[in-house]
Protein backbone atom coordinates (compact mmCIF):
# COMPACT_ATOMS: atom_id res chain seq x y z
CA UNK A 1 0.47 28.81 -29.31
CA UNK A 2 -2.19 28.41 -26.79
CA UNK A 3 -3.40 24.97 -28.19
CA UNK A 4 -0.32 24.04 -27.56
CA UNK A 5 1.18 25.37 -24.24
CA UNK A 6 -2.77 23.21 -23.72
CA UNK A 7 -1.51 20.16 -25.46
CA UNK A 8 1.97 20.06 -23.87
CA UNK A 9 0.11 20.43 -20.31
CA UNK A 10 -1.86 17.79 -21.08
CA UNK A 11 0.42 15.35 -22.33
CA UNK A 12 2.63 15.70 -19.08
CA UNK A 13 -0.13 14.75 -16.83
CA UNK A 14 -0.90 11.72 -18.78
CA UNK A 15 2.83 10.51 -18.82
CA UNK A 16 3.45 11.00 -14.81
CA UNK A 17 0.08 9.27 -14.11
CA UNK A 18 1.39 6.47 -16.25
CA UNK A 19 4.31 6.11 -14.37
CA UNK A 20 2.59 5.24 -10.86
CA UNK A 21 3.58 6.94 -7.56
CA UNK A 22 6.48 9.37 -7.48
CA UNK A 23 9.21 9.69 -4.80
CA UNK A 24 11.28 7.26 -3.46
CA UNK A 25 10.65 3.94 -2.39
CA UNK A 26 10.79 4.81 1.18
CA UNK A 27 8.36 8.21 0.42
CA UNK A 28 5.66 5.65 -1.18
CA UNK A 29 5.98 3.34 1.33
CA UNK A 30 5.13 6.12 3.45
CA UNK A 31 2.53 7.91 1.20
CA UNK A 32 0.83 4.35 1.27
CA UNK A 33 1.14 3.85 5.11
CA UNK A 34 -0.59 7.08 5.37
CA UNK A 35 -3.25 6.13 3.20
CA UNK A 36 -4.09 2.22 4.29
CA UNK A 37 -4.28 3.38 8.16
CA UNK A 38 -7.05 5.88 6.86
CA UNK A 39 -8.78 3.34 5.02
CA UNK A 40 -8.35 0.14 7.47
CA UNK A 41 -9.86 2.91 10.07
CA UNK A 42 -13.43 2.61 8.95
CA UNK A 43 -15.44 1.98 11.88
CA UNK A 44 -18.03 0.31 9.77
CA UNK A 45 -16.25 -2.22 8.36
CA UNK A 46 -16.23 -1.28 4.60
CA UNK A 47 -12.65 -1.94 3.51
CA UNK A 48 -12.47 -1.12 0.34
CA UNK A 49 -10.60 2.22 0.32
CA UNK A 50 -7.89 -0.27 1.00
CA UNK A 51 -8.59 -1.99 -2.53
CA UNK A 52 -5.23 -1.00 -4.61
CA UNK A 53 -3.09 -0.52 -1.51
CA UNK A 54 -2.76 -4.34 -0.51
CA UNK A 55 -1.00 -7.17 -2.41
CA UNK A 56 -3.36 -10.32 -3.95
CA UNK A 57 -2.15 -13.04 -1.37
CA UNK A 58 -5.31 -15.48 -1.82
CA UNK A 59 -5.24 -18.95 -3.25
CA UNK A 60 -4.59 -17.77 -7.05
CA UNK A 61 -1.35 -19.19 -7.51
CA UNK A 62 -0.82 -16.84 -10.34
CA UNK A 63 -1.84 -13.92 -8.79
CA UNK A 64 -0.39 -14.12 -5.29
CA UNK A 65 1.89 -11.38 -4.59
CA UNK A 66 1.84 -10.15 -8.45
CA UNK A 67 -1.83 -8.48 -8.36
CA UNK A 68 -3.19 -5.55 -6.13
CA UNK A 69 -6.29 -7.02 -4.51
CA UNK A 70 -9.52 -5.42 -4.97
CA UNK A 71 -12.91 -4.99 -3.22
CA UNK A 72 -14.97 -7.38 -4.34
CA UNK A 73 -14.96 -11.45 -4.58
CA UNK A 74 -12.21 -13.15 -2.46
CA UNK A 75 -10.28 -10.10 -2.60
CA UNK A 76 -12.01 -8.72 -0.22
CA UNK A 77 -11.15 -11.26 2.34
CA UNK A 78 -7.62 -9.90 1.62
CA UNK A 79 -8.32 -6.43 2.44
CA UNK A 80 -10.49 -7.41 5.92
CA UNK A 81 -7.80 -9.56 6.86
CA UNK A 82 -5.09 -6.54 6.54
CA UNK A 83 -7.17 -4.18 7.80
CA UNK A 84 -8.11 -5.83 10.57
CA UNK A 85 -4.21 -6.81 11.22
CA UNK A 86 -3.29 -3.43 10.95
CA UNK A 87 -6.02 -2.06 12.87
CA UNK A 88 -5.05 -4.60 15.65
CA UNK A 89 -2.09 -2.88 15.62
CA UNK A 90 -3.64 0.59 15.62
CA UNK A 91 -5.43 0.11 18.80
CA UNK A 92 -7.82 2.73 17.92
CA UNK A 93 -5.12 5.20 18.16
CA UNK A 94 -3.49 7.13 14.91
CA UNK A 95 -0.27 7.22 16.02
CA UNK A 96 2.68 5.46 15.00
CA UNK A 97 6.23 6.38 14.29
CA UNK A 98 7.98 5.27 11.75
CA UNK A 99 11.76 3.51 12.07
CA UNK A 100 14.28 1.42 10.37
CA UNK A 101 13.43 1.56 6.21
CA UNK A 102 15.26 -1.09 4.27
CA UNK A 103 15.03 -3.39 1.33
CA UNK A 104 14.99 -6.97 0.76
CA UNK A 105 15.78 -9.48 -2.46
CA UNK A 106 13.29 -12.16 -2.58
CA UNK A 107 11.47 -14.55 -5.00
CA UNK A 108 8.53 -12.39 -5.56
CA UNK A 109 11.01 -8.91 -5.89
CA UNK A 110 12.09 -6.41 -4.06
CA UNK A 111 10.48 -6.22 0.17
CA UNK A 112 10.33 -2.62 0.72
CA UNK A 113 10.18 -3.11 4.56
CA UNK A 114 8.97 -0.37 7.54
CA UNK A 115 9.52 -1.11 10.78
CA UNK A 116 7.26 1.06 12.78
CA UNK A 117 6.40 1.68 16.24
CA UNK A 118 2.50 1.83 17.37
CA UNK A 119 0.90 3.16 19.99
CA UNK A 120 1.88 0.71 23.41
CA UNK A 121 5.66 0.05 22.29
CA UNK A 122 4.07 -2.28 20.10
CA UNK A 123 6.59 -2.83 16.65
CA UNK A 124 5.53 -4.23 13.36
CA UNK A 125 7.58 -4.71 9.89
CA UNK A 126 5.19 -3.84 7.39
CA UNK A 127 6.45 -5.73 4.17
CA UNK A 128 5.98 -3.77 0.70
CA UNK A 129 6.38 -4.78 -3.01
CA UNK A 130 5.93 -2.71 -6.10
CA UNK A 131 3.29 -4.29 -7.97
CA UNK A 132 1.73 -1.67 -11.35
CA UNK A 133 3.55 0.96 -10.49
CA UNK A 134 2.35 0.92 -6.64
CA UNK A 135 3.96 0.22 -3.40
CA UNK A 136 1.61 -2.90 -1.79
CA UNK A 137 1.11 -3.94 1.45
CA UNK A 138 2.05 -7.67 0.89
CA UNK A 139 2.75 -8.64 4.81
CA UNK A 140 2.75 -7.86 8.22
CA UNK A 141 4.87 -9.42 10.77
């Protein structure tokens, strides 16, 4: 009975990891948010806690906007350009509130767009798509 209570347990965890993220799509936008400002924070430079948080938006046609960029090759330009974008916006501050949530139709899918407020009144619509299961930054405007 053991074995299986064991099994059972076991065979959960691998189905909700399989899944990607939980919550809502506004809750993993969030969850993200949280977790790209940490990682675009790095004094140093070094990026690539951002790796798996930002959408592929370099010159691979077939990648762009379908792939999660990671921390090596010209992904990595990917990840210092967003983290330097949203650092910009940081302002060496870690505060921001977050507004208006909504979503958007476009060709690449659904734009999971926050609209948040930085530190100095300064506003930003950070764009999101679901790409493997996880909530991407794809763009800032």
């Amino acid at each position: 009975m053991r074995f299986f209570k064991v099994t059972s347990l076991i065979t959960l965890l691998v189905l909700l990891t399989a899944c990607g993220e939980s919550g809502t799509p506004r809750e993993r936008v969030e969850n993200n948010l949280s977790k790209l400002i940490k990682a675009c924070a790095d004094k140093g430079g070094d990026y690539s806690g951002a790796a798996g948080l930002v959408a592929y938006n370099g010159s691979d046609r077939a990648r762009k906007y379908k792939d999660l960029a990671a921390a090596e090759g010209e992904d990595r330009s990917v990840l210092n350009k967003t983290c330097y974008d949203l650092s910009k916006l940081m302002n060496g501050k870690n505060s921001y509130v977050l507004m208006k949530f909504e979503e958007e139709t476009e060709s690449e899918g659904t734009w999971y767009i926050q609209t948040v407020k930085f530190d100095g009144n300064k506003m930003a619509q950070l764009a999101f798509l679901e790409i493997n299961g996880t909530m991407a930054l794809g763009d800032i405007d």
